[in-house]
N, C-alpha and C. Protein backbone atom coordinates (compact mmCIF):
# COMPACT_ATOMS: atom_id res chain seq x y z
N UNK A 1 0.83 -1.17 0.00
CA UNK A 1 0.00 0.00 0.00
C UNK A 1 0.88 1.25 0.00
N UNK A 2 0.35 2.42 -0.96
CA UNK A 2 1.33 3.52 -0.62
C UNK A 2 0.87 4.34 0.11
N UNK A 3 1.99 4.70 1.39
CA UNK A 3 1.91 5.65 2.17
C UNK A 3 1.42 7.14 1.75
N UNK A 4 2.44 7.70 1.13
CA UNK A 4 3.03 8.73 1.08
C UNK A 4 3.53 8.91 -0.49
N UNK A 5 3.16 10.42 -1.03
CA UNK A 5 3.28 10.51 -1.99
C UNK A 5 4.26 11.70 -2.26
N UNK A 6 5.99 12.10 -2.74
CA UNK A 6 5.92 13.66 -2.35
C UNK A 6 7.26 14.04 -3.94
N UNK A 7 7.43 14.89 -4.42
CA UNK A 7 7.94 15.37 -5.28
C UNK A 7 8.48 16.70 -4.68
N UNK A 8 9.40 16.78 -4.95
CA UNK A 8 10.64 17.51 -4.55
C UNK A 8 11.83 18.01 -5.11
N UNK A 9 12.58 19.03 -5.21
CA UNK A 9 13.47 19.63 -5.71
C UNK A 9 14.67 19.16 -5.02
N UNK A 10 15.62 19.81 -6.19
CA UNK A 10 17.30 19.56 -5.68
C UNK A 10 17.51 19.95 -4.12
N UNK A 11 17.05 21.27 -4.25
CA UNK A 11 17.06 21.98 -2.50
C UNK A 11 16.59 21.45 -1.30
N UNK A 12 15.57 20.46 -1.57
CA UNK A 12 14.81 19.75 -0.83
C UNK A 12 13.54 20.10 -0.38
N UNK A 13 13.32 21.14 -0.98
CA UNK A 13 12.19 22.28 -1.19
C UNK A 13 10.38 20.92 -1.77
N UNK A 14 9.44 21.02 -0.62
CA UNK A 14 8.75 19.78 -0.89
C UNK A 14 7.85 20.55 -2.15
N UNK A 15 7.26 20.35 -2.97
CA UNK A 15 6.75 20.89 -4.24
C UNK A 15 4.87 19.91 -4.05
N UNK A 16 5.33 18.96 -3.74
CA UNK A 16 3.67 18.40 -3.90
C UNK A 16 4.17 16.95 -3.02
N UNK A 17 2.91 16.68 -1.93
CA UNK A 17 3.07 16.16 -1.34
C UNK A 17 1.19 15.38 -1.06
N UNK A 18 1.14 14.13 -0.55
CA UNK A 18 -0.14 13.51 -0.53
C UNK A 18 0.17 12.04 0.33
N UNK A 19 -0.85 12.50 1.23
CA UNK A 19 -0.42 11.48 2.08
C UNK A 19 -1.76 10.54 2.16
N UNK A 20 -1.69 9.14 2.37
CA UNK A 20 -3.02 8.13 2.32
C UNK A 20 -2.82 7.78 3.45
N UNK A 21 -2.03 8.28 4.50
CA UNK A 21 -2.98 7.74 5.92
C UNK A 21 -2.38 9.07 6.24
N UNK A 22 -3.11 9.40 7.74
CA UNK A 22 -3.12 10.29 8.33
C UNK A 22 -1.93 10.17 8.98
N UNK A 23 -1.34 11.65 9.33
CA UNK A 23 0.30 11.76 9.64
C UNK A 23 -0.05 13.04 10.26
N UNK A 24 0.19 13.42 11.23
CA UNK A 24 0.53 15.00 11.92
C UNK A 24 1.32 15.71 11.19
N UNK A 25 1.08 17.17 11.30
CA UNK A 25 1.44 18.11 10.54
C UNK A 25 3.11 18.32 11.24
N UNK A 26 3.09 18.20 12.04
CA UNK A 26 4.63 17.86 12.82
C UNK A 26 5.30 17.03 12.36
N UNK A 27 4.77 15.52 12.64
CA UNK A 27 5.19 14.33 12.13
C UNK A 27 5.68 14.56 10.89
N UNK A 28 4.69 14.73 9.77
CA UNK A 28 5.20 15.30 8.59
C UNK A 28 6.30 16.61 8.40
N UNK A 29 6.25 16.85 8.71
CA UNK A 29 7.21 18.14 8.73
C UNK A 29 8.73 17.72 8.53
N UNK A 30 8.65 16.33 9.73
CA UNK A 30 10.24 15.53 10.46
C UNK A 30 10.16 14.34 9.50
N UNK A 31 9.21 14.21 8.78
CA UNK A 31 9.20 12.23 8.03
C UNK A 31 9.85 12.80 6.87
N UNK A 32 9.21 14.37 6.32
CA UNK A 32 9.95 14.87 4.52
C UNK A 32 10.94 15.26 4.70
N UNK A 33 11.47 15.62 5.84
CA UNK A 33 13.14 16.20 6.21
C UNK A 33 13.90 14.78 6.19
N UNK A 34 13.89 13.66 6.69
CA UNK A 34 14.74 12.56 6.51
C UNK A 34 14.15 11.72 5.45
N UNK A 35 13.33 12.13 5.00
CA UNK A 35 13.05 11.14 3.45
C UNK A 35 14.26 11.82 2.63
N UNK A 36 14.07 13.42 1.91
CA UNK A 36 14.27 14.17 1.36
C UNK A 36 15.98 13.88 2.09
N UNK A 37 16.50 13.88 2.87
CA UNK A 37 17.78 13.90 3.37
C UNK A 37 18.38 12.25 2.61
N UNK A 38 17.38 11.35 3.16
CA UNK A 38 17.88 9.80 2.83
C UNK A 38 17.77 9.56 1.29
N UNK A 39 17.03 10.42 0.27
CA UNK A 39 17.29 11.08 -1.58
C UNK A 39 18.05 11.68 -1.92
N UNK A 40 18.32 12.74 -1.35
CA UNK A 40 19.07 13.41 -1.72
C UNK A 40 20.72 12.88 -1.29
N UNK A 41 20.95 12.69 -0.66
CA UNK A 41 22.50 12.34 -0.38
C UNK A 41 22.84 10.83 -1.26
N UNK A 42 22.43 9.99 -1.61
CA UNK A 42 22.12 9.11 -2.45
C UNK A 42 22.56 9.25 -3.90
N UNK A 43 24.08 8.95 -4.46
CA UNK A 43 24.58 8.87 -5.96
C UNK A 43 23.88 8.29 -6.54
N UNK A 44 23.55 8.52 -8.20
CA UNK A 44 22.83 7.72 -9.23
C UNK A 44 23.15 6.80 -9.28
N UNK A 45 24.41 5.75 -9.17
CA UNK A 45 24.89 4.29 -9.09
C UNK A 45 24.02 3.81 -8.02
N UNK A 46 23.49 4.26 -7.11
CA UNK A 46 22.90 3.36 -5.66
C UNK A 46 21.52 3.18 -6.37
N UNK A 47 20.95 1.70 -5.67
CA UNK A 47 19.49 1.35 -5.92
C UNK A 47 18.61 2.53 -5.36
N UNK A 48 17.64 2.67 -6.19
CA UNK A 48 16.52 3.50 -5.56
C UNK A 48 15.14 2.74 -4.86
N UNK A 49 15.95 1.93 -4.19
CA UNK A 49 15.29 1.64 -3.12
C UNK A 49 15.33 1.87 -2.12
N UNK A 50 14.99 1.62 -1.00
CA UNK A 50 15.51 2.49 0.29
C UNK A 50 14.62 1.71 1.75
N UNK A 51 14.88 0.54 2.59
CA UNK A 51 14.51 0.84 3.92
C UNK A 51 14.57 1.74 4.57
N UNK A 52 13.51 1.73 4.70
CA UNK A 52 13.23 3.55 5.47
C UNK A 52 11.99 3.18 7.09
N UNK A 53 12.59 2.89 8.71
CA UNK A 53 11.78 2.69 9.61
C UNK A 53 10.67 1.49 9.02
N UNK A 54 9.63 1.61 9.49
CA UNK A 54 8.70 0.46 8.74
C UNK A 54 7.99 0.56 7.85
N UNK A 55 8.90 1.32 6.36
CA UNK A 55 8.52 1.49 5.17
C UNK A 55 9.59 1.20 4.49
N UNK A 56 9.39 1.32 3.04
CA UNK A 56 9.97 1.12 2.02
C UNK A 56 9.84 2.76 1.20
N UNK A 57 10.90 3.09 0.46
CA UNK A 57 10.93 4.63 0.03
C UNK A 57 11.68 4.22 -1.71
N UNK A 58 10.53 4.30 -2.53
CA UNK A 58 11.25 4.49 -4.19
C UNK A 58 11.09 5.29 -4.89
N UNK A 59 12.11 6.03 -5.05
CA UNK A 59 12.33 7.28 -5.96
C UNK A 59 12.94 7.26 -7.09
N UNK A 60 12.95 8.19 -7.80
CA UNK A 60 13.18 8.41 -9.12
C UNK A 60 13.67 9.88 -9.26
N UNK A 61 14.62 10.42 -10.15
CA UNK A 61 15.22 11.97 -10.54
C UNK A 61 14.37 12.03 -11.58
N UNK A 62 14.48 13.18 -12.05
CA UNK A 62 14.11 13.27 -13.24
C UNK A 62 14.27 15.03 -13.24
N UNK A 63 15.68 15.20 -13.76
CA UNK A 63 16.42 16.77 -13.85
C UNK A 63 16.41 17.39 -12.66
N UNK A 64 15.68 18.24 -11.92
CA UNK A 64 15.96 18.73 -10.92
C UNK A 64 14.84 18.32 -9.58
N UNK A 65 14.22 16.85 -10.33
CA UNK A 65 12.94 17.31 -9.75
C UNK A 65 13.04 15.16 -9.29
N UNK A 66 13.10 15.35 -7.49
CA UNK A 66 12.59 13.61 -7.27
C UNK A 66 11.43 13.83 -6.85
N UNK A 67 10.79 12.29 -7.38
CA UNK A 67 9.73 12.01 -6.86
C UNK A 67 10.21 10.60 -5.93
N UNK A 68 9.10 10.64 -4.77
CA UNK A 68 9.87 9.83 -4.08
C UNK A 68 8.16 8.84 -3.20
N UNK A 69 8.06 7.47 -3.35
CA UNK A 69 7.37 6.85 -2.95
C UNK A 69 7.16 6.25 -1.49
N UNK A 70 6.47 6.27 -0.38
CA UNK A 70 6.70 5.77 0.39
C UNK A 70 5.52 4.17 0.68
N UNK A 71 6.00 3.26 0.78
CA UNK A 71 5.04 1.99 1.00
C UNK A 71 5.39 0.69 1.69
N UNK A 72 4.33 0.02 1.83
CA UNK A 72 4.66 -0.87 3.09
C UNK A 72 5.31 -2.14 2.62
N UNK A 73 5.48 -3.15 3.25
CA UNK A 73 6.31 -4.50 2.89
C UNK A 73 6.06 -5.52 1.72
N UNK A 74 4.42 -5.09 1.67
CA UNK A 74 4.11 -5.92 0.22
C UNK A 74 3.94 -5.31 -0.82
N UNK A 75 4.30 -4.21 -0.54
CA UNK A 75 4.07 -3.44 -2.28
C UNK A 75 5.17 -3.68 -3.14
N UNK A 76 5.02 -3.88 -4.51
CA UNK A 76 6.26 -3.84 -5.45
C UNK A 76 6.90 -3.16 -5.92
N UNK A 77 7.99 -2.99 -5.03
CA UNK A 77 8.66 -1.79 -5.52
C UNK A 77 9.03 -1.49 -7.01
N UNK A 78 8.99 -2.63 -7.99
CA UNK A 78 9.37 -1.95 -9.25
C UNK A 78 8.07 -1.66 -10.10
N UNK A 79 6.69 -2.29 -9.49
CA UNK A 79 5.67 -1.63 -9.87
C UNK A 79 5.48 0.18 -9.63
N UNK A 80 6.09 -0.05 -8.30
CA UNK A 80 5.85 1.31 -7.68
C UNK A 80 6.80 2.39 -8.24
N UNK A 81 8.08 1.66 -8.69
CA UNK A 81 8.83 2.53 -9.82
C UNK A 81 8.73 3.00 -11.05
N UNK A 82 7.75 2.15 -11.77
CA UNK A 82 7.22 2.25 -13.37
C UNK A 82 5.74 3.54 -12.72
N UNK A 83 5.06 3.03 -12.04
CA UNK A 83 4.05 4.49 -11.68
C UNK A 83 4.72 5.63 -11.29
N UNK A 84 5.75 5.74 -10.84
CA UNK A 84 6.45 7.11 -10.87
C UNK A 84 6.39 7.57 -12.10
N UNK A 85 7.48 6.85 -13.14
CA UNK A 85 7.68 7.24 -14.61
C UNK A 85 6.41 7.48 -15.20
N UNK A 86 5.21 6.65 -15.02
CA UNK A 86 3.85 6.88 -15.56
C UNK A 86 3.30 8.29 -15.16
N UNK A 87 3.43 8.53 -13.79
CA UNK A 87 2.89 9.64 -13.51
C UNK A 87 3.37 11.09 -13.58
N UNK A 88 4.81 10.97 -13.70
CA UNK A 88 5.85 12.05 -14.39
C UNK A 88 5.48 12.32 -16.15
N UNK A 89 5.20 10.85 -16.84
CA UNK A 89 4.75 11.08 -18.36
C UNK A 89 3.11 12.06 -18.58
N UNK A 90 2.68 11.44 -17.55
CA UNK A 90 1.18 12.33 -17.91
C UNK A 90 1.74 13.71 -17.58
N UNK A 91 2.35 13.97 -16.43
CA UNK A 91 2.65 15.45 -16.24
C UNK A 91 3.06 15.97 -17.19
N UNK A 92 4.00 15.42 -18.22
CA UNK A 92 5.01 15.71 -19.37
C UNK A 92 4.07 16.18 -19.83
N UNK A 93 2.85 15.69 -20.58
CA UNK A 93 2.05 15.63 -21.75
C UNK A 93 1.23 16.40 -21.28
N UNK A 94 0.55 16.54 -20.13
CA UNK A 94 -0.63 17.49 -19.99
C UNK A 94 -0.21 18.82 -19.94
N UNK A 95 1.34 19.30 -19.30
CA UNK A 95 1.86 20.50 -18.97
C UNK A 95 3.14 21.10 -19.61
N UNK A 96 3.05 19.99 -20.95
CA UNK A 96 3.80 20.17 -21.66
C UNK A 96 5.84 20.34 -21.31
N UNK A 97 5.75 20.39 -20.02
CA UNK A 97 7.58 20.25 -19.53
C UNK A 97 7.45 20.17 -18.08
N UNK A 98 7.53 19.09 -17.31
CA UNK A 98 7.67 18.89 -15.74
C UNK A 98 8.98 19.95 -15.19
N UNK A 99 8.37 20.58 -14.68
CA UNK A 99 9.77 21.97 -13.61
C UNK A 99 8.97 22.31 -12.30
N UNK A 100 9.85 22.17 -11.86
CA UNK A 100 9.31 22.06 -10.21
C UNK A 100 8.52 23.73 -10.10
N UNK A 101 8.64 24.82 -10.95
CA UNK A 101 7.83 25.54 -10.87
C UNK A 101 6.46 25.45 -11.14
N UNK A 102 5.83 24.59 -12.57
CA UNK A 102 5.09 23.86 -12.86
C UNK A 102 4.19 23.54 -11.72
N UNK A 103 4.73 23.13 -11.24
CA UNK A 103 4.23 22.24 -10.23
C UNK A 103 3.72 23.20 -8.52
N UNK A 104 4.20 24.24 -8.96
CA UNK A 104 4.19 25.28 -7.81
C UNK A 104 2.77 25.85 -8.19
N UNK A 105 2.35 26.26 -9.35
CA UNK A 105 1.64 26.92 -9.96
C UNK A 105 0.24 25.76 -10.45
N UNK A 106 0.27 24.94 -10.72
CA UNK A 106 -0.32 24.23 -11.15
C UNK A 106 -0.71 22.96 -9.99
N UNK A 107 -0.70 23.32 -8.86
CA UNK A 107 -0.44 22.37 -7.95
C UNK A 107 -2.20 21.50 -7.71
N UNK A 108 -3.15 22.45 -7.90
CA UNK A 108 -4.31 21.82 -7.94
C UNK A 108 -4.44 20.23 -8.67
N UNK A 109 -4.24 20.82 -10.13
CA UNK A 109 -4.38 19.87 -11.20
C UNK A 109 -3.27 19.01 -10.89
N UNK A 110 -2.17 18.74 -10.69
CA UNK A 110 -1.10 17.50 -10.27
C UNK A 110 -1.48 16.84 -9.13
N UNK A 111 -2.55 17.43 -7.57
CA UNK A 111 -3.22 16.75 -7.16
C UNK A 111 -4.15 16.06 -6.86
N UNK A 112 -4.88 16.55 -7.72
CA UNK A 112 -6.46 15.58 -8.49
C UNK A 112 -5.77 14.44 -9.20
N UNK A 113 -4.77 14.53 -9.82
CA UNK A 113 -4.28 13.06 -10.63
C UNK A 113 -3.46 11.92 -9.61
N UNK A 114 -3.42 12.89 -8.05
CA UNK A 114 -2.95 11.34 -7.49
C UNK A 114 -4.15 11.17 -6.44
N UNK A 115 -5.21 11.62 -6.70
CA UNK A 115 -6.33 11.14 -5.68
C UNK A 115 -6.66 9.67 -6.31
């Protein structure tokens, strides 16, 4: 099942974020600071997989911009990796160029498509 849904910049700056269970606004605050810390420090040679506490965390780059999955023990992570790319392609096509500004501005419409 996926947790946690969040897209993010080089800076670590959170851009769009969606969560499927309930998380405190605190909690959250401290879970995207060491997600975003445990992505970002992470070379392109390393798996983008990630034990992360009692989740699983799969992300993906894509130029300046990760998206990063959070889910529990039975989910597939390389399913859960191809829906990243899926859901980065619709962005492509509907908004014509994914940029984390895009996404600043347009933030409605990018979160109706992960309800």
């Amino acid at each position: 099942m996926i947790k946690f849904f969040l897209m993010v910049n080089k800076q670590g700056q959170t851009r769009l974020s969606r969560y499927y269970e309930h998380v405190e606004i605190n909690k959250r605050t401290i879970l995207e600071a060491e997600v975003i810390k445990n992505c970002l420090s992470r070379s392109k040679d390393q798996c983008s997989f990630i034990e992360y506490k009692d989740f699983r965390l799969v992300y993906r780059q894509y130029a300046a911009l990760f998206v990063v999955v959070g889910i529990n023990e039975t989910e597939n992570e390389m399913a859960v990796y191809e829906l990243i790319h899926n859901f980065v392609e619709v962005l492509d096509k509907y908004f014509s160029r994914v940029v984390s500004q895009t996404l600043n501005l347009l933030w409605k419409i990018s979160f109706k498509a992960l309800v």
